[in-house]
Protein backbone atom coordinates (compact mmCIF):
# COMPACT_ATOMS: atom_id res chain seq x y z
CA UNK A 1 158.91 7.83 118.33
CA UNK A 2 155.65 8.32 116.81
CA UNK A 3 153.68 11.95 117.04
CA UNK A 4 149.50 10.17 117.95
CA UNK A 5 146.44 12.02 117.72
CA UNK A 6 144.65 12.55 120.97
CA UNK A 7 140.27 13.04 119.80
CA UNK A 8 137.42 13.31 121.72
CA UNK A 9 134.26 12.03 120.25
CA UNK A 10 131.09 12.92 120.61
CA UNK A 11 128.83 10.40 119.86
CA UNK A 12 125.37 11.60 119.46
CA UNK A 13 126.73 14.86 117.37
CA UNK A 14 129.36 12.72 115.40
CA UNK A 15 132.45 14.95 116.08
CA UNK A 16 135.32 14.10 116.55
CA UNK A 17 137.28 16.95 118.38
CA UNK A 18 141.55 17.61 118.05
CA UNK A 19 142.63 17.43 122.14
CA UNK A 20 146.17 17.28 121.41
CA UNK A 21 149.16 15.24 120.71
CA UNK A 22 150.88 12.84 122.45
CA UNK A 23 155.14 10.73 121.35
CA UNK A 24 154.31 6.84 121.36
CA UNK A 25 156.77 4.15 121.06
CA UNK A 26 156.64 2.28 117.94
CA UNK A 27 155.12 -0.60 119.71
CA UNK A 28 152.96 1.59 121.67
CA UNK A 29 151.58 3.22 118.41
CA UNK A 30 150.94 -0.27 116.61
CA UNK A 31 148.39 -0.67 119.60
CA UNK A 32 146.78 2.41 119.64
CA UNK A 33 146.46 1.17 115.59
CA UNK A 34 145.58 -2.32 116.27
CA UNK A 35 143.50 -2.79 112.94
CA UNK A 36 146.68 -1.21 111.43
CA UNK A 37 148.41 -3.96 113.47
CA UNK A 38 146.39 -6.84 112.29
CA UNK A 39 146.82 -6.05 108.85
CA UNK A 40 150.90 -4.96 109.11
CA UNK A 41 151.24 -9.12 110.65
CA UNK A 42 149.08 -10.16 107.70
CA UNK A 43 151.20 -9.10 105.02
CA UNK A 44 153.97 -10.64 107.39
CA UNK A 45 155.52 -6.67 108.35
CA UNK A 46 155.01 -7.34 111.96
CA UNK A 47 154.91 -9.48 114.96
CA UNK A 48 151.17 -9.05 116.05
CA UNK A 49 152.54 -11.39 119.06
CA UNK A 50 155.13 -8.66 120.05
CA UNK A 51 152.18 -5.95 120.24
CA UNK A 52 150.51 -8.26 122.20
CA UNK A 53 153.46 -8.61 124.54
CA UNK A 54 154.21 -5.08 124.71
CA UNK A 55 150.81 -3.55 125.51
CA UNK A 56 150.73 -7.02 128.33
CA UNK A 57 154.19 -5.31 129.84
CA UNK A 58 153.92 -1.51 129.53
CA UNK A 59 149.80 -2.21 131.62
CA UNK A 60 151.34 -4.96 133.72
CA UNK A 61 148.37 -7.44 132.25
CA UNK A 62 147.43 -10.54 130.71
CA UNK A 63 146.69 -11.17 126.97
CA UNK A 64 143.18 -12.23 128.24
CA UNK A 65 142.97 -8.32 129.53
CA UNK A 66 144.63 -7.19 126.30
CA UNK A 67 142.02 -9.52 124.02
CA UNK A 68 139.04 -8.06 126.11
CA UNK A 69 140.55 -4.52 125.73
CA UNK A 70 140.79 -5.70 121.85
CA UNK A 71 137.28 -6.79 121.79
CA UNK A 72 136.53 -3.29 123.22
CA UNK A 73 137.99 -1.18 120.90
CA UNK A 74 136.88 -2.79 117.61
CA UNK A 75 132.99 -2.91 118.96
CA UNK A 76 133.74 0.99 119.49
CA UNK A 77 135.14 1.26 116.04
CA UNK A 78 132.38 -0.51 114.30
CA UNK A 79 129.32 1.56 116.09
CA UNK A 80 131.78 4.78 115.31
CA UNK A 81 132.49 3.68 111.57
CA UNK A 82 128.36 3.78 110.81
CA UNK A 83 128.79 7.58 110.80
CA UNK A 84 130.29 10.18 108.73
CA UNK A 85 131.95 12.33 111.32
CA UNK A 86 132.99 15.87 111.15
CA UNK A 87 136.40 17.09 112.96
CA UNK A 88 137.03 19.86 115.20
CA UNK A 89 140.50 21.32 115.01
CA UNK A 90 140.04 23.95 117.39
C-alpha cells in the first residue's frame, strides 16, 4: 500500500491546499502518477499496459475512457505546471 496526497487547488490563487491522505494500491498509485508511470515503462520498470488494465477494471471502463481520462489529466497538469504554486498544510 501506498500513503497518496489528497490537494485541492485553487486555480486563480495558485494554492494548492493539504485535504488529507488516502492508502492506494500499488497499481492504483502508478495511476494517480501516470507521468511517473510513463516514465517507470520507459526505462522498462513497469508494465504501462497493466496500469492501463487496472485503472479499466477497478472503474469498470474501456482504455478509450482511460486514454480520454489520460488526455484529461496531462492538459490539467500542463495549464497547472505554468505556475509556481504555494501549499497550504493547514
Amino acid at each position: 500500500m501506498n500513503l497518496h496526497e489528497i490537494w485541492e487547488y485553487n486555480d486563480a490563487e495558485h494554492v494548492q491546499k493539504l485535504e488529507g491522505f488516502v492508502l492506494l494500491c500499488a497499481m492504483c498509485h502508478h495511476v494517480k502518477h501516470i507521468g511517473l508511470a510513463g516514465i517507470l515503462a520507459n526505462e522498462g520498470k513497469l508494465d504501462y499496459d497493466e496500469v492501463i488494465e487496472h485503472f479499466c477494471k477497478v472503474n469498470k471502463c474501456t482504455k478509450n475512457d482511460f486514454e480520454k481520462q489520460e488526455k484529461k489529466a496531462f492538459d490539467v497538469w500542463s495549464k497547472r505546471s505554468q505556475y509556481e504554486w504555494k501549499q497550504d498544510f493547514r
